[in-house]
PDB file of N, CA and C in Angstrom:
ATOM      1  N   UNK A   1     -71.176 -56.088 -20.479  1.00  0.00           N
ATOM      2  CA  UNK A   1     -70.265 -55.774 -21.566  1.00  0.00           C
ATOM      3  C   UNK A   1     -69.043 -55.037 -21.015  1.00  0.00           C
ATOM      4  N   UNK A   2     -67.956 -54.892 -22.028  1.00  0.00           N
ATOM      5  CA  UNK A   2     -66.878 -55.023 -21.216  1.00  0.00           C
ATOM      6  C   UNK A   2     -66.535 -53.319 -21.585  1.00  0.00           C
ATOM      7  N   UNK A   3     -65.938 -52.555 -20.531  1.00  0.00           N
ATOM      8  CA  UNK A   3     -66.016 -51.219 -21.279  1.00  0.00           C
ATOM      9  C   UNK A   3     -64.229 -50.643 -21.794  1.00  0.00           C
ATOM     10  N   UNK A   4     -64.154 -50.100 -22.348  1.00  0.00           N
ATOM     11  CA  UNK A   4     -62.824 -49.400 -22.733  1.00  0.00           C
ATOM     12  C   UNK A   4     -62.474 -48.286 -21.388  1.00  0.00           C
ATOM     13  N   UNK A   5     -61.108 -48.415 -20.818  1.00  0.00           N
ATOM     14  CA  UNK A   5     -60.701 -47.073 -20.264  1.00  0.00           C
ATOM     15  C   UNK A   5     -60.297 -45.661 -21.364  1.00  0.00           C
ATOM     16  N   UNK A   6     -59.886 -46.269 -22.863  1.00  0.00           N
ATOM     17  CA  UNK A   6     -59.147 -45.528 -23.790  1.00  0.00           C
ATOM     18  C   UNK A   6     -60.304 -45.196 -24.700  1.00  0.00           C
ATOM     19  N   UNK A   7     -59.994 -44.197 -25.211  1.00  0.00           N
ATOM     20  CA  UNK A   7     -60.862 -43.614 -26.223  1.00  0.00           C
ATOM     21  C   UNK A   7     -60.563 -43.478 -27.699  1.00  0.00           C
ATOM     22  N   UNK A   8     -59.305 -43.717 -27.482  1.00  0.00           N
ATOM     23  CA  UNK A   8     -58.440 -44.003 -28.998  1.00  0.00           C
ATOM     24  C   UNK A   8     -57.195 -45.095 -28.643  1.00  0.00           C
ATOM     25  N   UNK A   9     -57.476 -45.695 -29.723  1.00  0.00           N
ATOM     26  CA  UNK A   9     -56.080 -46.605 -29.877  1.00  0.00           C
ATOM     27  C   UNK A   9     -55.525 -46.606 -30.583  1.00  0.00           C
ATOM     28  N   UNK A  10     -53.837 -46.895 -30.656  1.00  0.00           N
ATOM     29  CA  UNK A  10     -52.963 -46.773 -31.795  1.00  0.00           C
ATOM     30  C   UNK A  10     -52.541 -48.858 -32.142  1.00  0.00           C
ATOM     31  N   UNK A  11     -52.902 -49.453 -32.807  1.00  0.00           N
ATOM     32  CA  UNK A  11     -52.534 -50.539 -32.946  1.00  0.00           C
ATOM     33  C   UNK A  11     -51.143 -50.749 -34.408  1.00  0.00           C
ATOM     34  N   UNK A  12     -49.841 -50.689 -33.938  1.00  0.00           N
ATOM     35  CA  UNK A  12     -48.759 -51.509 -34.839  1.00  0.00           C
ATOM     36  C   UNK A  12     -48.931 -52.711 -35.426  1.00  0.00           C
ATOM     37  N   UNK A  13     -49.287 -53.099 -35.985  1.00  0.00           N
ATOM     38  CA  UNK A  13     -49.034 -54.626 -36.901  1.00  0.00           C
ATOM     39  C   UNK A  13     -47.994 -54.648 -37.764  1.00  0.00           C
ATOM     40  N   UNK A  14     -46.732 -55.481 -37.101  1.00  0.00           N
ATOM     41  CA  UNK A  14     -45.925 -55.774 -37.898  1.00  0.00           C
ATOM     42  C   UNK A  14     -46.111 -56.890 -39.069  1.00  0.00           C
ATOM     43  N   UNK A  15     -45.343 -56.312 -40.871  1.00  0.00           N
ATOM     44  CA  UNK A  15     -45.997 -56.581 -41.724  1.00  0.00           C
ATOM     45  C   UNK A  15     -45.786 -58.532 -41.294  1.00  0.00           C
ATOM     46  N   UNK A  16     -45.132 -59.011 -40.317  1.00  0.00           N
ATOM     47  CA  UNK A  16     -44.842 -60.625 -40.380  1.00  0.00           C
ATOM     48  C   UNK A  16     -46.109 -60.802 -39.321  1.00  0.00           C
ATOM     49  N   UNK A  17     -46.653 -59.807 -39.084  1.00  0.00           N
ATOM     50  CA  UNK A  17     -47.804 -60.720 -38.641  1.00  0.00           C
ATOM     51  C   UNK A  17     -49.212 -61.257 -39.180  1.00  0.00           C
ATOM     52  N   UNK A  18     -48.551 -60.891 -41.240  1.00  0.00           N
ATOM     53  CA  UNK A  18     -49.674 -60.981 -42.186  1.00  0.00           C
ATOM     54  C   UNK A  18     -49.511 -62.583 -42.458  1.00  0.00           C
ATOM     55  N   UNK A  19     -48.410 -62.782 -42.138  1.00  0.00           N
ATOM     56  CA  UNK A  19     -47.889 -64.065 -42.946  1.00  0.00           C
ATOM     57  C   UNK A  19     -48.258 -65.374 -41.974  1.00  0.00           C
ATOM     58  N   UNK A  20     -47.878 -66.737 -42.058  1.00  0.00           N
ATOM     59  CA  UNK A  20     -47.417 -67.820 -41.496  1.00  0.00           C
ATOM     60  C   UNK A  20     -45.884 -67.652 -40.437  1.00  0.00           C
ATOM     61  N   UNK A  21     -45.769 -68.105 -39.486  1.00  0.00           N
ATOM     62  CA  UNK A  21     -44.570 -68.031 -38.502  1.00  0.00           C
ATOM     63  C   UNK A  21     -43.444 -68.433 -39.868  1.00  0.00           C
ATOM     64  N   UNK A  22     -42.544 -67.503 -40.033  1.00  0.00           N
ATOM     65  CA  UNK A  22     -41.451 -68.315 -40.623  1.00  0.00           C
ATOM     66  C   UNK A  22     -41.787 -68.073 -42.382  1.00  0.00           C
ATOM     67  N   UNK A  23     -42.714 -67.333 -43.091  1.00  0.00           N
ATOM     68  CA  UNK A  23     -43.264 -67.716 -43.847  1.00  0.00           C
ATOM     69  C   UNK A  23     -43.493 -65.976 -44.707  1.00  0.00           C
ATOM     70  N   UNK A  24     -43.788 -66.121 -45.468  1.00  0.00           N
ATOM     71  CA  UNK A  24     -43.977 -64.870 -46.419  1.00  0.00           C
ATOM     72  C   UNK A  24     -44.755 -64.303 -47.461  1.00  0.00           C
ATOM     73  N   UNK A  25     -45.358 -62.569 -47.626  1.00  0.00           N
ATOM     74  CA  UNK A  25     -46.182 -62.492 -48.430  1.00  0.00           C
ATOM     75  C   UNK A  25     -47.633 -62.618 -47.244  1.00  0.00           C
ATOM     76  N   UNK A  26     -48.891 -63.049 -47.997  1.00  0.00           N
ATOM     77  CA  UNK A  26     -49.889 -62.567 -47.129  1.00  0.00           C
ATOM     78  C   UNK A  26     -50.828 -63.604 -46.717  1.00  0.00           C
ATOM     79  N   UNK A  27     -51.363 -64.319 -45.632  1.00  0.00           N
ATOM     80  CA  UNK A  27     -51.942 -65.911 -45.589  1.00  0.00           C
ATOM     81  C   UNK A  27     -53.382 -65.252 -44.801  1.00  0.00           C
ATOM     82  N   UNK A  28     -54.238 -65.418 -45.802  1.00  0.00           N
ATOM     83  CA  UNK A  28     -55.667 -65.170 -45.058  1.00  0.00           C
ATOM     84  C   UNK A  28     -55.863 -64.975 -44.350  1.00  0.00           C
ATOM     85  N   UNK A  29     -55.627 -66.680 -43.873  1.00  0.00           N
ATOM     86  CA  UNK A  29     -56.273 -67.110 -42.161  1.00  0.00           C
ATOM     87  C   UNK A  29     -56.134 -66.226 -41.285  1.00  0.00           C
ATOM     88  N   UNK A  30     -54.549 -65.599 -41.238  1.00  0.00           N
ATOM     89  CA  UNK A  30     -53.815 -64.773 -40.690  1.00  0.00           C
ATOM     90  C   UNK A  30     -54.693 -63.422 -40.374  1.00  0.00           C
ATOM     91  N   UNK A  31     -54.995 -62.614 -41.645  1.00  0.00           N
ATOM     92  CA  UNK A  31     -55.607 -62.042 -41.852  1.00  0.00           C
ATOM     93  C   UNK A  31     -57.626 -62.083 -41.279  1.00  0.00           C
ATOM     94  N   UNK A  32     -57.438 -62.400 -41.416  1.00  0.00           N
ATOM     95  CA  UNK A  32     -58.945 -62.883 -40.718  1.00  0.00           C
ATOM     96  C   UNK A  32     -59.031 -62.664 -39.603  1.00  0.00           C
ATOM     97  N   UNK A  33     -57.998 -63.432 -39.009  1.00  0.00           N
ATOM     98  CA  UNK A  33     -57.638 -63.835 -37.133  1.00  0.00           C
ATOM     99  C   UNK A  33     -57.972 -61.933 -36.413  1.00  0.00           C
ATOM    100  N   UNK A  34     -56.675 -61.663 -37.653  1.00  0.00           N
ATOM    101  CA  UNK A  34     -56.129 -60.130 -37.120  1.00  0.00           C
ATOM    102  C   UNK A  34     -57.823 -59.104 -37.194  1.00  0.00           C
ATOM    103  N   UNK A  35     -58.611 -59.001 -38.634  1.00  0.00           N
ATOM    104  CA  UNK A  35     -59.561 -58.230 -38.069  1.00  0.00           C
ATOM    105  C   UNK A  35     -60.694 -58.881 -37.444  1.00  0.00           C
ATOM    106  N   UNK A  36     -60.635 -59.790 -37.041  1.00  0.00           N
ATOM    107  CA  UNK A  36     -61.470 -60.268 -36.160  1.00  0.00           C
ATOM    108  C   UNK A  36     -61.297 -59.831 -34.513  1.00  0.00           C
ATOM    109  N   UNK A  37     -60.217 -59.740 -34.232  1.00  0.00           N
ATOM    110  CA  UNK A  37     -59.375 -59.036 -32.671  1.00  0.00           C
ATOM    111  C   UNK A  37     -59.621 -57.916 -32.919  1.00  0.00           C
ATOM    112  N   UNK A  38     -59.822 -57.323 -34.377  1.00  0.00           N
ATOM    113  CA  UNK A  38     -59.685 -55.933 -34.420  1.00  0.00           C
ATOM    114  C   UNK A  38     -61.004 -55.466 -33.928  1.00  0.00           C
ATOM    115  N   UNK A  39     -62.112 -56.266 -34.572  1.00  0.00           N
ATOM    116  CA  UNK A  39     -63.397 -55.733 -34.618  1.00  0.00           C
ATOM    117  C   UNK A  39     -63.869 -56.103 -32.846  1.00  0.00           C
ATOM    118  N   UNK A  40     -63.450 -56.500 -32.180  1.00  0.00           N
ATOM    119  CA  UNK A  40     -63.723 -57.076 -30.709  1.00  0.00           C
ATOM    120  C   UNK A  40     -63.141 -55.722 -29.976  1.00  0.00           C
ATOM    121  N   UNK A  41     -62.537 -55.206 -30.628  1.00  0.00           N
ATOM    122  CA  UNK A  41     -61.725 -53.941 -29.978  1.00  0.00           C
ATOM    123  C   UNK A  41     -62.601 -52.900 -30.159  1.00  0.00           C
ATOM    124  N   UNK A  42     -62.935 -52.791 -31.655  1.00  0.00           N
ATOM    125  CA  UNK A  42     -63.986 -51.416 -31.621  1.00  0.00           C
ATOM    126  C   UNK A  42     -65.285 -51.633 -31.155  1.00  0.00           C
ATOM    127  N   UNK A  43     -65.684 -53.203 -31.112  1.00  0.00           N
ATOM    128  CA  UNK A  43     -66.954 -53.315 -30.108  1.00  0.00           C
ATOM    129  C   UNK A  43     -67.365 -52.569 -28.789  1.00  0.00           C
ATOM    130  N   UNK A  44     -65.712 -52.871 -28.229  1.00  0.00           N
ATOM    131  CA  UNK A  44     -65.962 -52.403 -26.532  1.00  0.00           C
ATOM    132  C   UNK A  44     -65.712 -50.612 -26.788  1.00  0.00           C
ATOM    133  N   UNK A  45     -65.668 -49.855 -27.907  1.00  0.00           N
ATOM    134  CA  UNK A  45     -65.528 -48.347 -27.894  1.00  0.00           C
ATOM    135  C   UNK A  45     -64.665 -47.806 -28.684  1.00  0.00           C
ATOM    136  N   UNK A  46     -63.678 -48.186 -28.104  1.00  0.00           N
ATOM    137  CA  UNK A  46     -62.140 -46.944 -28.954  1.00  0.00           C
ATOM    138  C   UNK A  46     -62.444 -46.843 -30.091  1.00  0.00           C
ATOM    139  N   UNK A  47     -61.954 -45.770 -30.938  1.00  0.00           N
ATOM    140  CA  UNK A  47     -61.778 -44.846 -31.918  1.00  0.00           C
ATOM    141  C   UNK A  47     -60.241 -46.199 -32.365  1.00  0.00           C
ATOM    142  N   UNK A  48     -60.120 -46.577 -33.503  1.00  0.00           N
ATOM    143  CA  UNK A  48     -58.925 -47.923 -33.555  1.00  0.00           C
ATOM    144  C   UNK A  48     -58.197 -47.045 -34.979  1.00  0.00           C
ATOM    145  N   UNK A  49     -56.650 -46.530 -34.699  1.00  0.00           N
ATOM    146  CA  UNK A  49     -56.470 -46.665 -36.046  1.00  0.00           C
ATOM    147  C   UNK A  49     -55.101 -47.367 -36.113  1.00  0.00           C
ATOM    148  N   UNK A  50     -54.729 -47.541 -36.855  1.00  0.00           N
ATOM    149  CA  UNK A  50     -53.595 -48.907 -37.149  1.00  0.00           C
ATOM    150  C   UNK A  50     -52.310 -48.998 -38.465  1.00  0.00           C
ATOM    151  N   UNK A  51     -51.423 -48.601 -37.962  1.00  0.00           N
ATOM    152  CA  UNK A  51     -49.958 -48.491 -38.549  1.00  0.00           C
ATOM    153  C   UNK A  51     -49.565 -50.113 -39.330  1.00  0.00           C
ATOM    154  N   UNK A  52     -49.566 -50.437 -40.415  1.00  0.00           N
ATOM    155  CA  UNK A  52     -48.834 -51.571 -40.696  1.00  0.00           C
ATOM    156  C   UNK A  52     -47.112 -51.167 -41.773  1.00  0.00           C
ATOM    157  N   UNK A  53     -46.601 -52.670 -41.203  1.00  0.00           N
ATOM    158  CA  UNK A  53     -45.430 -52.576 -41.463  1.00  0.00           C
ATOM    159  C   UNK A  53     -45.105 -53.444 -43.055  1.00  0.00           C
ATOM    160  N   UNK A  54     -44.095 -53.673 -43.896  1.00  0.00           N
ATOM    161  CA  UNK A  54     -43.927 -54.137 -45.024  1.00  0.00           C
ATOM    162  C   UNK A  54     -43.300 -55.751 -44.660  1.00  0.00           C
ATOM    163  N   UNK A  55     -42.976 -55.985 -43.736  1.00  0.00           N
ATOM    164  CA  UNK A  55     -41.504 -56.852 -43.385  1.00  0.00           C
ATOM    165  C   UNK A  55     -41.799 -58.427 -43.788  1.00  0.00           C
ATOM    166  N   UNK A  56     -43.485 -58.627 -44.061  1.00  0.00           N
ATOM    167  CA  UNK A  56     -43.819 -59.836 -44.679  1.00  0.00           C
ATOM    168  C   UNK A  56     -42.823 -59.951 -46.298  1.00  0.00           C
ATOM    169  N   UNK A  57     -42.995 -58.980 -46.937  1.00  0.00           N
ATOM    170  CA  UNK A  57     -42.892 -58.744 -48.327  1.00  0.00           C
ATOM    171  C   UNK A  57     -40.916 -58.414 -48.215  1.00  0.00           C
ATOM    172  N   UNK A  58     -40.932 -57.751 -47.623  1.00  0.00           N
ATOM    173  CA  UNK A  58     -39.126 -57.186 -47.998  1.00  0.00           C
ATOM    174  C   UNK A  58     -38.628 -56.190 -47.219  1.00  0.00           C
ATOM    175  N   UNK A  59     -37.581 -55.897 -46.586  1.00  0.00           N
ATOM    176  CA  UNK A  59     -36.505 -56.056 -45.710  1.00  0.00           C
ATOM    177  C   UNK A  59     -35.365 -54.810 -45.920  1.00  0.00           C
ATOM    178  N   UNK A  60     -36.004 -53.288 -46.629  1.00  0.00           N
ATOM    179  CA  UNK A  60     -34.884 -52.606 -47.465  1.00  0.00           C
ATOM    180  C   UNK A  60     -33.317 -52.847 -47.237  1.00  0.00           C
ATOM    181  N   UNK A  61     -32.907 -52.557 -45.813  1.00  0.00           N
ATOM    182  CA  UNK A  61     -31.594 -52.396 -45.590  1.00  0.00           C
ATOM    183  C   UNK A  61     -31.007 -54.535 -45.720  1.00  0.00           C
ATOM    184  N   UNK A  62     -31.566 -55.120 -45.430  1.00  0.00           N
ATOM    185  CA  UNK A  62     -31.089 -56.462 -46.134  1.00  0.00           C
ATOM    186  C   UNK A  62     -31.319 -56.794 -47.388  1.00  0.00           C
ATOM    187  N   UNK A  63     -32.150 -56.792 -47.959  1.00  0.00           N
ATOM    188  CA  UNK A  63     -32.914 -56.428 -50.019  1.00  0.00           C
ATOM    189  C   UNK A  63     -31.396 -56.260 -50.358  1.00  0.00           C
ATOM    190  N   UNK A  64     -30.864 -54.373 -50.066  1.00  0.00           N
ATOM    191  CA  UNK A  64     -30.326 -53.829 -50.594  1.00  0.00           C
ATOM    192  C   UNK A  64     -28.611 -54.523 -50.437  1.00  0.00           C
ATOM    193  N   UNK A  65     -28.316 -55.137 -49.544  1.00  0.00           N
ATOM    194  CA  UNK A  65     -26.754 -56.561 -49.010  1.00  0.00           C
ATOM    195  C   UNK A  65     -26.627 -57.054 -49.715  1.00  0.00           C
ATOM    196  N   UNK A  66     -28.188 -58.168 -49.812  1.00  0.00           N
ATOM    197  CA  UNK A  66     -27.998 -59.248 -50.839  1.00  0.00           C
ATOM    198  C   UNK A  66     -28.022 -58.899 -51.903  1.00  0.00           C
ATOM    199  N   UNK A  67     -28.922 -58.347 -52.642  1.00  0.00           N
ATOM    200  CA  UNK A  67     -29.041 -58.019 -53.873  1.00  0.00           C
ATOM    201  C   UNK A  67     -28.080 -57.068 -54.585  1.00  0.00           C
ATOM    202  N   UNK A  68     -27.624 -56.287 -53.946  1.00  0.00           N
ATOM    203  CA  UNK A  68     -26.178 -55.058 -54.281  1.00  0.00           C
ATOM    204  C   UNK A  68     -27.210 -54.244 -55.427  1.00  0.00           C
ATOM    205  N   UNK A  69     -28.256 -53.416 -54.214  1.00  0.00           N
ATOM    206  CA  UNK A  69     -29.166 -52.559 -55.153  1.00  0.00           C
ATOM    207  C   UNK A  69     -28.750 -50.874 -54.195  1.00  0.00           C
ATOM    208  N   UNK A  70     -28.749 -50.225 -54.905  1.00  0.00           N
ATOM    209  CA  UNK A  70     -28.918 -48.871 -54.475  1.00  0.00           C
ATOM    210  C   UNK A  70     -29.693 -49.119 -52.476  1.00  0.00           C
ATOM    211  N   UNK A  71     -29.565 -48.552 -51.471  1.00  0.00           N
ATOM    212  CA  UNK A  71     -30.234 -49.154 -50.448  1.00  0.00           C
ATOM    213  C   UNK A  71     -31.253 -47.711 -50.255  1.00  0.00           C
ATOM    214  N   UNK A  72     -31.201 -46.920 -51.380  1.00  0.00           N
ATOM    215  CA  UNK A  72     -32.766 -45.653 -51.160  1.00  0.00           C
ATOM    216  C   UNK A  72     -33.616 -46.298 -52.101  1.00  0.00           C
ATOM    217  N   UNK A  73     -33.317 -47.417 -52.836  1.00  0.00           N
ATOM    218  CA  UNK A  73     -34.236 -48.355 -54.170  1.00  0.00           C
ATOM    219  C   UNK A  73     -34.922 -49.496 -52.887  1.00  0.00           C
ATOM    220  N   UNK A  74     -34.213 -49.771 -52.255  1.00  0.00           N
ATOM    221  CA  UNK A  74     -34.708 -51.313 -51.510  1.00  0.00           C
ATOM    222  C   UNK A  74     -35.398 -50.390 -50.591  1.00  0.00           C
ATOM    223  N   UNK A  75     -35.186 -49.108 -49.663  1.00  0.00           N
ATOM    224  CA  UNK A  75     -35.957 -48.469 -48.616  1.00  0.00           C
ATOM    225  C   UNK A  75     -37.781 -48.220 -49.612  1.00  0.00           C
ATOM    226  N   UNK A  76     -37.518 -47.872 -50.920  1.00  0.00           N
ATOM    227  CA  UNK A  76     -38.609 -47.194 -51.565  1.00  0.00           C
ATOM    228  C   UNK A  76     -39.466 -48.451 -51.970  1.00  0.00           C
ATOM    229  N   UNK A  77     -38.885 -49.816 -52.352  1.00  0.00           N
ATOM    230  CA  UNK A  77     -39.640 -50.879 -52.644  1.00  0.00           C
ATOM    231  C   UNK A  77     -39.888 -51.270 -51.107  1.00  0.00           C
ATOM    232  N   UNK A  78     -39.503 -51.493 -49.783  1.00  0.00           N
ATOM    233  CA  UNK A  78     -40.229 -51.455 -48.482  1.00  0.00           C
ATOM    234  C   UNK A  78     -41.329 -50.905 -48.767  1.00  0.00           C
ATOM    235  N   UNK A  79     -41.275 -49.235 -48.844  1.00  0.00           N
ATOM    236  CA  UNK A  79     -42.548 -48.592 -48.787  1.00  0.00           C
ATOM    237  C   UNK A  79     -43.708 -49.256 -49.621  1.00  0.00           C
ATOM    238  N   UNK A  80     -43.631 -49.926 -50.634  1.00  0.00           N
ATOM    239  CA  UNK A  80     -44.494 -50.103 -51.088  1.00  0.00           C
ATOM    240  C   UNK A  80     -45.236 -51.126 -50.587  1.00  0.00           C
ATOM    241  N   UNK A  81     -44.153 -52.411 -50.323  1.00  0.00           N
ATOM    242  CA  UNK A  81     -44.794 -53.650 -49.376  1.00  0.00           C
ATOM    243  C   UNK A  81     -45.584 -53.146 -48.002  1.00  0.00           C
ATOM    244  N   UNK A  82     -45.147 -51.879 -47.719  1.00  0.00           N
ATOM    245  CA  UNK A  82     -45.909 -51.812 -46.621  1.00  0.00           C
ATOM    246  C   UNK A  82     -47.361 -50.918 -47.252  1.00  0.00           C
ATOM    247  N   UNK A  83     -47.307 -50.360 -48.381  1.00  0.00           N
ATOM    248  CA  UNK A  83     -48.781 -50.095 -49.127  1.00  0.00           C
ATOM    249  C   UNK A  83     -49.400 -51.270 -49.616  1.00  0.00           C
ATOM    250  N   UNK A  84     -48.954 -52.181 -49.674  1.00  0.00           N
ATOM    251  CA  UNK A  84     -49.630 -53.607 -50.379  1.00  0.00           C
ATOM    252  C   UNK A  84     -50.111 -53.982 -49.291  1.00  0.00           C
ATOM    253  N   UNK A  85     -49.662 -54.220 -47.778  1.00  0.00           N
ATOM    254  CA  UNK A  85     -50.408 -54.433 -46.449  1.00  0.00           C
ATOM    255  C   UNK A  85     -51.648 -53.846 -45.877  1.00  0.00           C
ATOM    256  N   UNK A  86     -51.444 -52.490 -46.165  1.00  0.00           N
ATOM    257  CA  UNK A  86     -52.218 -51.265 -45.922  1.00  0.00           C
ATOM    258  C   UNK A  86     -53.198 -51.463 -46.650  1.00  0.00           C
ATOM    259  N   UNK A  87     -53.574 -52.135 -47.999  1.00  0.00           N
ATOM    260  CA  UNK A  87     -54.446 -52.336 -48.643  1.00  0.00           C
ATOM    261  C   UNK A  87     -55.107 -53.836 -48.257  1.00  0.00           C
ATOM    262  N   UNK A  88     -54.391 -55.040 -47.654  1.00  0.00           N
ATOM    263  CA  UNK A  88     -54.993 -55.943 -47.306  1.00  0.00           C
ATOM    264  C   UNK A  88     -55.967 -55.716 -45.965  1.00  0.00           C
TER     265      UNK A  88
END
């Protein structure tokens, strides 16, 4: 069996890596893939905790261009896409 040098890991998932290449919002398969790598990770030891990002869902500082919204309204609807991730 294969052993860990690390005892904790910090894993980033950016929120487009919930989606399809090119594609948006949240695609299972995707999802699956991801805690499946995940769980192969805490097999071999580390302590795993994991930052996700919104960027599947929305984009504040572009949201706020196109749309001509307040850009602390498009930063605060980010936050949330990235709580809608956090929950997948």
């Amino acid at each position: 069996m294969v052993e860990s040098k690390y005892n904790r890991v910090l894993l980033k998932l950016s929120g487009e890596s919930f989606c399809k290449p090119g594609g948006f919002g949240i695609d299972g398969s995707a999802l699956e893939s991801i805690a499946k790598r995940i769980l192969e990770i805490c097999k071999v030891g580390p302590q795993v905790a994991i930052v996700v990002g919104g960027g599947n869902f929305l984009r504040g500082e572009n949201f706020s261009k196109v749309c001509k919204i307040p850009r602390n309204t498009a930063d605060y609807m980010g936050m949330l896409a990235t709580i809608i991730n956090a929950c997948a």
